[in-house]
Protein backbone atom coordinates (compact mmCIF):
# COMPACT_ATOMS: atom_id res chain seq x y z
CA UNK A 1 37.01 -11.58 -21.37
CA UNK A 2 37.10 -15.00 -19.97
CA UNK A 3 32.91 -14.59 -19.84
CA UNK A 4 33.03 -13.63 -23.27
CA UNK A 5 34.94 -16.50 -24.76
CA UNK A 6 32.83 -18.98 -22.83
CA UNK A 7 29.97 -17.54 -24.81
CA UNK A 8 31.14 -17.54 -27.97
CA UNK A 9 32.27 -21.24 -27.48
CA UNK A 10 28.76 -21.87 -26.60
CA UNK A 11 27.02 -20.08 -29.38
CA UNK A 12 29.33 -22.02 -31.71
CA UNK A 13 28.21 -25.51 -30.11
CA UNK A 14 24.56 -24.34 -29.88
CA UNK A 15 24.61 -23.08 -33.65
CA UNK A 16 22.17 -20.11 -32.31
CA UNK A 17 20.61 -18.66 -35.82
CA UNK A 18 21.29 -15.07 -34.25
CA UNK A 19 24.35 -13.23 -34.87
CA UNK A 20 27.21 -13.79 -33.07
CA UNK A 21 27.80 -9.80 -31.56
CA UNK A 22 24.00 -10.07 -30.81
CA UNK A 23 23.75 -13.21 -29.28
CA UNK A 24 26.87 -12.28 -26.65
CA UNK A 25 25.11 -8.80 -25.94
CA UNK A 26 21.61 -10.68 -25.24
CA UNK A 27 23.71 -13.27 -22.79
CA UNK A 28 25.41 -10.14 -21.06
CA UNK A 29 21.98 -8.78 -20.30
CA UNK A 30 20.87 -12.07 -18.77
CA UNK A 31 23.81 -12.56 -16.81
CA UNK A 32 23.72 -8.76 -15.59
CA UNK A 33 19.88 -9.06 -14.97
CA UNK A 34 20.25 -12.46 -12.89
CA UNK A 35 23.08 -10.67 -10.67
CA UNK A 36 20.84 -7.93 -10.19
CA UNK A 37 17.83 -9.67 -8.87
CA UNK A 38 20.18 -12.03 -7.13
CA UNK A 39 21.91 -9.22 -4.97
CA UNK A 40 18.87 -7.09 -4.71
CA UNK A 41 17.28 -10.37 -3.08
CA UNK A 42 20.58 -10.80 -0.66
CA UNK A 43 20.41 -6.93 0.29
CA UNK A 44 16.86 -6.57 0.82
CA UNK A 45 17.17 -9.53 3.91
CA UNK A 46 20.87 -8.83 5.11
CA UNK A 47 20.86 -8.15 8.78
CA UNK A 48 21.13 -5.15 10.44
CA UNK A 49 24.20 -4.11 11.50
CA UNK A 50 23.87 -4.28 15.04
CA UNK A 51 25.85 -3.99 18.00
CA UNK A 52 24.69 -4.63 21.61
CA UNK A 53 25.24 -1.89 23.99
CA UNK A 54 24.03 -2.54 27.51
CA UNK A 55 24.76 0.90 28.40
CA UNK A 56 21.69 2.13 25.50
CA UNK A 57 18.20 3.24 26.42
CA UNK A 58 15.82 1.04 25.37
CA UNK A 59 13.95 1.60 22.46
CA UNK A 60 11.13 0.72 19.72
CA UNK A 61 12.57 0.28 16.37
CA UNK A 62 10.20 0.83 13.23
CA UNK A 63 11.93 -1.28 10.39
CA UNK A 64 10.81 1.23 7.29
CA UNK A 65 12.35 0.31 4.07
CA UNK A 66 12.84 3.94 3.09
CA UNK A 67 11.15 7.74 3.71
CA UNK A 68 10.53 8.99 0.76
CA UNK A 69 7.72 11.70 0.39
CA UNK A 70 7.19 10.80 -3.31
CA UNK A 71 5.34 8.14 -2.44
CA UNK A 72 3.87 8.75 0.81
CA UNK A 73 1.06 6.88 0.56
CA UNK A 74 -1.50 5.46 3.39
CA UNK A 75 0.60 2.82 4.54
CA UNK A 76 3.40 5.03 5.19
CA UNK A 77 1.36 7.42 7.19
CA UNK A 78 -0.04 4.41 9.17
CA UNK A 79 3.45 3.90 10.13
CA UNK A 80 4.88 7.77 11.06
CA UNK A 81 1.90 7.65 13.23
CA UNK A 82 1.95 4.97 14.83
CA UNK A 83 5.92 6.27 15.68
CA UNK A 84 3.98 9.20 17.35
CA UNK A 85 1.52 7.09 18.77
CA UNK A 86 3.71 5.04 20.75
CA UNK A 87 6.03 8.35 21.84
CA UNK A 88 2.79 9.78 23.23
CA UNK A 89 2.40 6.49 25.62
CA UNK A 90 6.51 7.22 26.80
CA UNK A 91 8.15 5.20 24.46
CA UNK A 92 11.62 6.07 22.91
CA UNK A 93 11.10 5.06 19.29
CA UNK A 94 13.46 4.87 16.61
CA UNK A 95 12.93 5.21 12.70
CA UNK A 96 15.28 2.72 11.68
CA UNK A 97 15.47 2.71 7.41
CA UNK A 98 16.50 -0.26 5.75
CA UNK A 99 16.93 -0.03 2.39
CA UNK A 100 19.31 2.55 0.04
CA UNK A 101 17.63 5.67 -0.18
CA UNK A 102 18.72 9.61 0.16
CA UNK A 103 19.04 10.24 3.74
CA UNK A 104 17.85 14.17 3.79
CA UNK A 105 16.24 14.95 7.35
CA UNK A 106 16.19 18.43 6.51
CA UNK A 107 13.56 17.63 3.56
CA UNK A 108 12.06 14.99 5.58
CA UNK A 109 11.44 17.74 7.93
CA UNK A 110 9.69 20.59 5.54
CA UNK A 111 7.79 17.45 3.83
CA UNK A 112 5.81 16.36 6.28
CA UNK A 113 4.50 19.53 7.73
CA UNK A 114 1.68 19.29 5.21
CA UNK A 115 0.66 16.04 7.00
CA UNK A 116 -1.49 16.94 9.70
CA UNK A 117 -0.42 15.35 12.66
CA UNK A 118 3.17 14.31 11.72
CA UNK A 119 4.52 17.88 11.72
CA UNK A 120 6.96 17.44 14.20
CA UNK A 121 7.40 13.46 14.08
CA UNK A 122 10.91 14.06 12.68
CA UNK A 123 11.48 15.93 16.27
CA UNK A 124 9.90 13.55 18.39
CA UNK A 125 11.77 9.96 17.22
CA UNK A 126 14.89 9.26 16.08
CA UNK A 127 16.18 7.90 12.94
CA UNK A 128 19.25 5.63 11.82
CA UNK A 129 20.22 4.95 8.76
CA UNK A 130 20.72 1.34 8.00
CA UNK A 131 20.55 1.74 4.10
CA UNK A 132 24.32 0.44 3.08
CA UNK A 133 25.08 -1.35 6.55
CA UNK A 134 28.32 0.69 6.93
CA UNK A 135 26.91 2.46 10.11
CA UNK A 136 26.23 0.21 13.08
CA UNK A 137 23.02 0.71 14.74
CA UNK A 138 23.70 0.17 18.71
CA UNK A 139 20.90 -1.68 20.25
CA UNK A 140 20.05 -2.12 23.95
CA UNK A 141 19.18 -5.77 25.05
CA UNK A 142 15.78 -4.47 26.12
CA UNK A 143 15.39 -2.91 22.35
CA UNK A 144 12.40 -4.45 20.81
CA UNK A 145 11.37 -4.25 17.21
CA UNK A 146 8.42 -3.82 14.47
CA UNK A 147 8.51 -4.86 10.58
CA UNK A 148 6.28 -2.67 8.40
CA UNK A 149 7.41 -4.92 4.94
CA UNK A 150 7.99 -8.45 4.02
CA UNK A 151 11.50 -8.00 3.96
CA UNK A 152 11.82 -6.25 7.31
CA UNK A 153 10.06 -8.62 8.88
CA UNK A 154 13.83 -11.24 8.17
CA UNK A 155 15.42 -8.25 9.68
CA UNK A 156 13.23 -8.05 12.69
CA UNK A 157 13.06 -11.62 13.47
CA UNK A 158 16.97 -11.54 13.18
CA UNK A 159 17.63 -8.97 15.62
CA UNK A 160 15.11 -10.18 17.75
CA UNK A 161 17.33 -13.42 18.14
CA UNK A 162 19.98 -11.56 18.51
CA UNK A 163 18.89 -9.77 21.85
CA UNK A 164 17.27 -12.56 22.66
CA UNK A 165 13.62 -10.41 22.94
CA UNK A 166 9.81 -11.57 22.93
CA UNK A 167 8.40 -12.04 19.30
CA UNK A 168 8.36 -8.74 17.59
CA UNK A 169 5.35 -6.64 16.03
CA UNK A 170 4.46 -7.12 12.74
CA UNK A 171 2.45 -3.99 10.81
CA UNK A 172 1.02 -6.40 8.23
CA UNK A 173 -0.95 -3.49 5.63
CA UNK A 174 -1.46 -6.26 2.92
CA UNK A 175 -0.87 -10.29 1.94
CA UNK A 176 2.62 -9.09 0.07
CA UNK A 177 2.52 -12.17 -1.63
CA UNK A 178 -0.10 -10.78 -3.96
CA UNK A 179 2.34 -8.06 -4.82
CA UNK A 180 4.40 -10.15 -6.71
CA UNK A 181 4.19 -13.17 -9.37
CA UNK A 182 4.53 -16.42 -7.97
CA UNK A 183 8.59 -16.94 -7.78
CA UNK A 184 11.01 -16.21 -5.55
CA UNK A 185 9.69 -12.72 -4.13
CA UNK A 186 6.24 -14.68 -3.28
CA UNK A 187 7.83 -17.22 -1.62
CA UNK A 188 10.12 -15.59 0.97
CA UNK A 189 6.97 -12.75 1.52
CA UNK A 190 5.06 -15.47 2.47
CA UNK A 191 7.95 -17.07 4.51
CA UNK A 192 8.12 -13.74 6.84
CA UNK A 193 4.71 -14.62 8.20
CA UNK A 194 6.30 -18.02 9.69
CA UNK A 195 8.20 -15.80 12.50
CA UNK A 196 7.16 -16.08 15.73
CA UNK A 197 5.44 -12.12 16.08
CA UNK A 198 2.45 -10.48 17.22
CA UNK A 199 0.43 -9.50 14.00
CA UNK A 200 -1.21 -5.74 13.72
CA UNK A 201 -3.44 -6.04 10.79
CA UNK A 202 -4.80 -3.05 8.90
CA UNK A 203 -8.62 -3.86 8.56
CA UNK A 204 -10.62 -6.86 9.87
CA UNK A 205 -11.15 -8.04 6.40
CA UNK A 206 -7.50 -8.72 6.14
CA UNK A 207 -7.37 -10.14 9.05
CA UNK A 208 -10.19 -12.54 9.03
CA UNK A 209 -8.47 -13.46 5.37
CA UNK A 210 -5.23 -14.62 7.32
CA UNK A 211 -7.63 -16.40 9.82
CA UNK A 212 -9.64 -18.48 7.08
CA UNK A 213 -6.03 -19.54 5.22
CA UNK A 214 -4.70 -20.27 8.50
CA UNK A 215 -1.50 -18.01 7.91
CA UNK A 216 1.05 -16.72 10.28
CA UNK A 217 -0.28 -16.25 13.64
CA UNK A 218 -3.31 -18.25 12.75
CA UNK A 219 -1.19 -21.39 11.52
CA UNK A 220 -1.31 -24.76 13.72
CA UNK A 221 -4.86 -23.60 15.59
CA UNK A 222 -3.23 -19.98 17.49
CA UNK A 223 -5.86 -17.55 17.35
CA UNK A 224 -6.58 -14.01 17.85
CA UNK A 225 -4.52 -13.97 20.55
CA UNK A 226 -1.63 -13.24 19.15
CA UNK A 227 -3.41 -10.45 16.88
CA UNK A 228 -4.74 -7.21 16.42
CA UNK A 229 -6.43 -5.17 13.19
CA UNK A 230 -6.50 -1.02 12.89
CA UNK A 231 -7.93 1.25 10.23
CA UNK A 232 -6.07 3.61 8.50
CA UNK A 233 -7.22 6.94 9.08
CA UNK A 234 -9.60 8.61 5.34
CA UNK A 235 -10.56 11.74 4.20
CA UNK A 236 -13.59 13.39 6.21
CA UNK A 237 -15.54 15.97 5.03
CA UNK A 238 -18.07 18.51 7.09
CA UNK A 239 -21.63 18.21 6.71
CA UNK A 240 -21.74 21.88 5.15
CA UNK A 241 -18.53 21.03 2.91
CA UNK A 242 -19.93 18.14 1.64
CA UNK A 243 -23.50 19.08 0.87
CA UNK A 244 -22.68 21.99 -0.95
CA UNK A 245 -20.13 20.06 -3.30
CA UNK A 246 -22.98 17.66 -3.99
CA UNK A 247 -25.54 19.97 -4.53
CA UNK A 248 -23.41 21.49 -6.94
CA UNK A 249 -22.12 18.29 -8.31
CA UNK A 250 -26.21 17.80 -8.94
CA UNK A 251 -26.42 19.21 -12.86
CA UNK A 252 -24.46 19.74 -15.47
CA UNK A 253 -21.06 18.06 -16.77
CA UNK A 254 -20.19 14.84 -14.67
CA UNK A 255 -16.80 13.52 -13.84
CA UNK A 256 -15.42 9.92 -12.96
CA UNK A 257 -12.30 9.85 -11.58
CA UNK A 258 -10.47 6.40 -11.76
CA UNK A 259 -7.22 5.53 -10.37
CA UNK A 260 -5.21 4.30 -13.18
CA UNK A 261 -1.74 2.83 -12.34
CA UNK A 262 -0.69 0.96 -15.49
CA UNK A 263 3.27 0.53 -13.95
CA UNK A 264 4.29 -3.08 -13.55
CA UNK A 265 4.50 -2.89 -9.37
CA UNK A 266 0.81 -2.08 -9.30
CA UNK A 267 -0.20 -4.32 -11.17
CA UNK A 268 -2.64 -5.41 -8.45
CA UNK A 269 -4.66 -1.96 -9.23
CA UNK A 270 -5.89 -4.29 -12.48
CA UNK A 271 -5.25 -1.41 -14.62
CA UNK A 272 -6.13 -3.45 -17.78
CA UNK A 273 -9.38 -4.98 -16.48
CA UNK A 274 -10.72 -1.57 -15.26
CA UNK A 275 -9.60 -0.08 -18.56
CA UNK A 276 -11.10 -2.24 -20.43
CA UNK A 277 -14.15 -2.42 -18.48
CA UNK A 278 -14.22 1.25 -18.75
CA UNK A 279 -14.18 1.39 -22.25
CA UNK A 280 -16.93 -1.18 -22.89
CA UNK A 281 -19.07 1.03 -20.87
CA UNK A 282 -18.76 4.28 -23.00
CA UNK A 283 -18.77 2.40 -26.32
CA UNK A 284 -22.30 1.21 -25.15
CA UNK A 285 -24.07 4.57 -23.83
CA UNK A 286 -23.26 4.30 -20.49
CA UNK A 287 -21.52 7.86 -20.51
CA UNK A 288 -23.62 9.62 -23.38
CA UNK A 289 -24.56 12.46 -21.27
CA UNK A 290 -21.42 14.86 -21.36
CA UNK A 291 -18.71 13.29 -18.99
CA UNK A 292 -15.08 13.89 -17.81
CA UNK A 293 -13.09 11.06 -17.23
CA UNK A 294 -9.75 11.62 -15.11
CA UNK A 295 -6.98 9.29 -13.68
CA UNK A 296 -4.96 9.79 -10.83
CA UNK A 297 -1.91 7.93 -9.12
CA UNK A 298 0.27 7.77 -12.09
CA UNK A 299 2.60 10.38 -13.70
CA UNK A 300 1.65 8.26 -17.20
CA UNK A 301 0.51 10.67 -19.90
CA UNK A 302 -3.23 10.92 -21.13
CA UNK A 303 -4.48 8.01 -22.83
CA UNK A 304 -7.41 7.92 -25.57
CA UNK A 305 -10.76 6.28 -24.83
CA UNK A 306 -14.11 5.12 -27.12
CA UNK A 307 -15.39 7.95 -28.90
CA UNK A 308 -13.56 10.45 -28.86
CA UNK A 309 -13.31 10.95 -24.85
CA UNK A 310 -9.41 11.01 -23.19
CA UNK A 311 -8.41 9.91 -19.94
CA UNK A 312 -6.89 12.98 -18.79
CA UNK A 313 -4.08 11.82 -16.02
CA UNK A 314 -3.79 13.98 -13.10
CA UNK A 315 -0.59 12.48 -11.56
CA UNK A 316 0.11 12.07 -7.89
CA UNK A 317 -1.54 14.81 -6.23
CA UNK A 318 -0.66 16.17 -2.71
CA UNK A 319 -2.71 15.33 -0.02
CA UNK A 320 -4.45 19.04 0.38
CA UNK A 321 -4.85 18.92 -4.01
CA UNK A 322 -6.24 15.01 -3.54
CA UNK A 323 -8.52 16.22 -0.71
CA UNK A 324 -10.14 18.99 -2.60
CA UNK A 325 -10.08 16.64 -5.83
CA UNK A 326 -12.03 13.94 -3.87
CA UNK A 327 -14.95 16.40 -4.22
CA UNK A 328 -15.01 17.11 -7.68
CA UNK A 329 -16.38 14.25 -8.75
CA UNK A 330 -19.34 12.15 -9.22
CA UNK A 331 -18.28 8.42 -9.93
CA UNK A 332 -15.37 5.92 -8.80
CA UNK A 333 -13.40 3.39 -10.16
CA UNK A 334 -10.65 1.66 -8.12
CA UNK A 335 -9.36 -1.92 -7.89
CA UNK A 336 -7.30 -3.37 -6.02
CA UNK A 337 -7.14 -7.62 -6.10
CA UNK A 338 -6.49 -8.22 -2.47
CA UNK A 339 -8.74 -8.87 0.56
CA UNK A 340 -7.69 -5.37 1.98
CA UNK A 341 -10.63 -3.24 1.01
CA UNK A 342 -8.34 -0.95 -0.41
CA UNK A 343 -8.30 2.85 1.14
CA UNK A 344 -8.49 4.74 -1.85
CA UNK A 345 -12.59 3.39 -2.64
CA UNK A 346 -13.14 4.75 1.15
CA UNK A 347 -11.86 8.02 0.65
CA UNK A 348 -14.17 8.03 -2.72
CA UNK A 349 -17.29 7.41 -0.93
CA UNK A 350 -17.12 9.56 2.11
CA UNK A 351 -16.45 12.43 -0.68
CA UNK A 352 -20.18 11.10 -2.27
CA UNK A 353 -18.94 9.55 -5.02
CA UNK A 354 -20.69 5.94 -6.06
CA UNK A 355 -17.70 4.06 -6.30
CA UNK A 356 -16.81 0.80 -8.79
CA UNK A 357 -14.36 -1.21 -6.73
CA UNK A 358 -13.58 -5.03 -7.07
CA UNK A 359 -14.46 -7.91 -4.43
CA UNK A 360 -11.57 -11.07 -3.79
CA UNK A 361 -11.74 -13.97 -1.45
CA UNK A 362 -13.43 -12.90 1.58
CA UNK A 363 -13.87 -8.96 0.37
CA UNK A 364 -18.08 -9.79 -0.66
CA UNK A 365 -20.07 -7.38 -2.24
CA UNK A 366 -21.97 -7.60 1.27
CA UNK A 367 -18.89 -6.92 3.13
CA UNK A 368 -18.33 -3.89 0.87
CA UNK A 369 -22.03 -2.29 1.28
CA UNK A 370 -21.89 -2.94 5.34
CA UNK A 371 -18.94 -0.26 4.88
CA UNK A 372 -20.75 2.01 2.87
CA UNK A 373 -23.74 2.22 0.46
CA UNK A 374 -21.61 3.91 -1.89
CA UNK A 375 -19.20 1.16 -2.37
CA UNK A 376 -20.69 -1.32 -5.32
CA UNK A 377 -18.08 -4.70 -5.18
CA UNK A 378 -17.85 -5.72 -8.86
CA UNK A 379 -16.66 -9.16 -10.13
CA UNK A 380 -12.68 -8.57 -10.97
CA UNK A 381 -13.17 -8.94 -14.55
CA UNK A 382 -13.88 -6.73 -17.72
CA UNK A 383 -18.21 -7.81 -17.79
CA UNK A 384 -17.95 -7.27 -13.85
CA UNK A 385 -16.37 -3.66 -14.16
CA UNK A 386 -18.62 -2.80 -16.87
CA UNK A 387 -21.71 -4.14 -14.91
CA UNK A 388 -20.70 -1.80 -11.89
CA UNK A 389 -20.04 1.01 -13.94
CA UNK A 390 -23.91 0.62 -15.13
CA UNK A 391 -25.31 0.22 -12.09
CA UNK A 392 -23.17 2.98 -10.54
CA UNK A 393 -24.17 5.40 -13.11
CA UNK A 394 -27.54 4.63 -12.31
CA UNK A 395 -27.11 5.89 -9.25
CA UNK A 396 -25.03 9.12 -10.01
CA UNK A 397 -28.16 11.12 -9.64
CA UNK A 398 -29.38 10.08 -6.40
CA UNK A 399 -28.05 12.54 -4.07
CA UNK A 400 -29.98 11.00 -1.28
CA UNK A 401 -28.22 8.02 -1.49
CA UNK A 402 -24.72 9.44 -2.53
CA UNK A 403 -24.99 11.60 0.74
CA UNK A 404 -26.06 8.69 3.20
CA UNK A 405 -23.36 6.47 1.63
CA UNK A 406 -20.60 9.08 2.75
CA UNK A 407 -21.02 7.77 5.76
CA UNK A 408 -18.57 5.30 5.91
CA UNK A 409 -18.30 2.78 8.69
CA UNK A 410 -14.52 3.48 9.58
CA UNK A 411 -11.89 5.18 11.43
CA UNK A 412 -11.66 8.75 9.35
CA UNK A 413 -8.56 10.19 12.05
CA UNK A 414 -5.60 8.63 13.22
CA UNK A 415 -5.99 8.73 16.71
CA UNK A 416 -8.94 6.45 16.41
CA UNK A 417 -7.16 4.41 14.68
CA UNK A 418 -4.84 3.85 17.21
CA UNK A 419 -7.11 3.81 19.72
CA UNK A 420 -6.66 2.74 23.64
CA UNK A 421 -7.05 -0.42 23.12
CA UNK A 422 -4.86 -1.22 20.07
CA UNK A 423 -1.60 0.69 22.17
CA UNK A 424 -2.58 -0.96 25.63
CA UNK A 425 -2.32 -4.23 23.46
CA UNK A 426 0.72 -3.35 22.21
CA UNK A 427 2.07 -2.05 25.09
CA UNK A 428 1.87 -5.40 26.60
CA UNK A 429 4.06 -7.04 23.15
CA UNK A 430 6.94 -4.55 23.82
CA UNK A 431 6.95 -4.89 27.41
């Protein structure tokens, strides 16, 4: 009440030109909305709630903010593997989840079976719950520790201190900074990278972009050193399997599949600009001769394009459904305004698609080609889009060229991606 009255005193002295019961319900919302951010901020970075047990085995904990198999994406399985990865080399590792989520190991369990690979990760590691920071995690002083997330990264570096451990491991999948507006959320994402760590970057090209910016382990003149880069694991198809879809793929009714997140949090996929793009490129011909146009990686309904055609959304599709998909089509479109390459354009081309994705910084067009022929790296704006999608429908009906750019120059299983040298590395940070 006392809020209240404060509010109405002030919309008296300010002489707002709204109504009174109005103007006290739009001050509510501001005042509930600045407590939110502010506590979801505080949470997100409050330690863990650890207590030092020399009498503990000593293990690897894998900060994950939450396990959630509704959006499993390609980050998350570079983490669950690398889990298994580092139990294969004798390590006792332990799934540690940060953040408030539903803590169901029995549906963990039956989810990931249809990750090949991962089946039995959930019986191989252990996991604590850290969600509320009711339960206290006991930690061994020889426990040493890997962020996956901006945020985990505070809560690595904290209990790092706190046993008094080398610098821990960083996963670093992206620049998180580019995930939000500049603010408060850039800032401290760009503050984790000032802790002392050991950086495992997921591609060279985001890598070198942290070496050029001279950011993190690369600030003051440290080098590679303190670094190391991994692919994530694509799709691969078989010679047979893939021939045969192309060859079949050759006449008829062509598709495009573009992956359309229009959600605020992705806004990084430049929904609008590849939209738009799109659009200018079937108002002018480009798509006269009888094509399908589908979305995935949004549960957002259908949405109308030029002349009559419909973007027909597909939703998030399961990663059997998705592989299948991959080879029902003939053209991509996929941004993503990072220097990460983005996984999703891979997966595209080694299924023979020609792919429209979007270059940034240090991603070229030439650094795009050298990873596959099928990849064209389009300026990230509405003429750029709409000049890839000409020259990649151009190329739709080579199926010489669509078949040598499936070859894509990366790691296309996980065990190559966490190769010998990436865990002997490693093994040396945890030691």
């Amino acid at each position: 009440m006392q809020l209240i009255d404060k509010l109405i005193r002030r919309s008296v002295r300010s002489r707002t030109t709204l109504p009174l019961k109005e103007y006290v319900g739009k001050k509510l919302r501001e005042v509930y909305y600045n407590a939110e951010v502010l506590y979801r901020i505080e949470s997100k970075i409050e330690p863990l709630n650890i207590r030092l047990d020399n009498g503990s085995p000593q293990r690897i904990n894998l900060l994950l903010p939450e396990i959630n198999f509704d959006s499993f994406y390609g980050g998350y399985m570079a983490k669950l593997h690398l889990a298994r990865k580092l139990v294969e080399v004798g390590y006792r590792v332990r799934l540690v989840v940060v953040d408030p989520c539903a803590h169901t190991p029995k549906k963990w369990r039956g989810a990931v079976r249809y990750y090949p690979g991962l089946e039995s990760i959930f019986d191989r590691v252990e996991v604590a719950y850290q969600g509320d920071r009711q339960q206290t995690l006991e930690v061994s002083p020889s426990d040493r520790f890997i962020a996956t997330t901006w945020w985990t990264a505070y809560l690595a570096h904290n209990a790092t201190d706190l046993v008094k451990g080398p610098p821990f491991v960083y996963l670093i999948q992206e620049y998180e900074p580019f995930t939000f507006p500049m603010g408060s959320y850039y800032a401290m994402a760009e503050q984790s990278y000032s802790f002392p760590h050991h950086a495992l970057f997921s591609s060279a090209l985001l890598q070198e972009f942290f070496r050029r910016k001279g950011i993190g382990v690369y600030d003051e003149g440290r080098g590679d050193e303190h670094a190391d880069y991994f692919e994530n694991a694509i799709v691969s198809f078989g010679p047979d399997e893939l021939d045969g879809t192309l060859h079949a793929r050759g006449g008829g009714e062509k598709r495009l599949l573009f992956y359309a997140r229009p959600e605020a949090h992705a806004t990084r996929n430049m929904f609008e600009v590849a939209f738009l793009g799109l659009s200018r490129a079937i108002k002018n011909g480009v798509f006269e001769d009888h094509w399908e146009f589908h979305g995935i990686g949004s549960r957002h309904g259908d949405i109308d394009l030029p002349k009559g055609n419909t973007l027909t959304m597909l939703g998030k599709l399961s990663l059997s459904d998705y592989r299948r998909a991959l080879l029902q089509y003939d053209l991509g479109l996929s941004l993503m305004y990072t220097p990460h390459p983005s996984l999703l354009p891979l997966d595209m081309a080694a299924a023979g698609m020609v792919v429209v994705t979007n270059t940034c910084l240090n991603k070229t067009t030439e650094r795009l080609q050298e990873l596959s022929g099928n990849l064209i790296g389009a300026d990230p704006c509405i003429d750029g889009v709409h000049e890839g999608l000409c020259k990649a429908r151009e190329l739709a009906d080579d199926l010489p060229h669509r078949r040598a750019g499936s070859r894509v120059n990366w790691a296309d299983n996980w065990n190559d991606t966490f190769h010998d040298g990436i865990m002997s590395s490693l093994e040396s940070r945890l030691a």
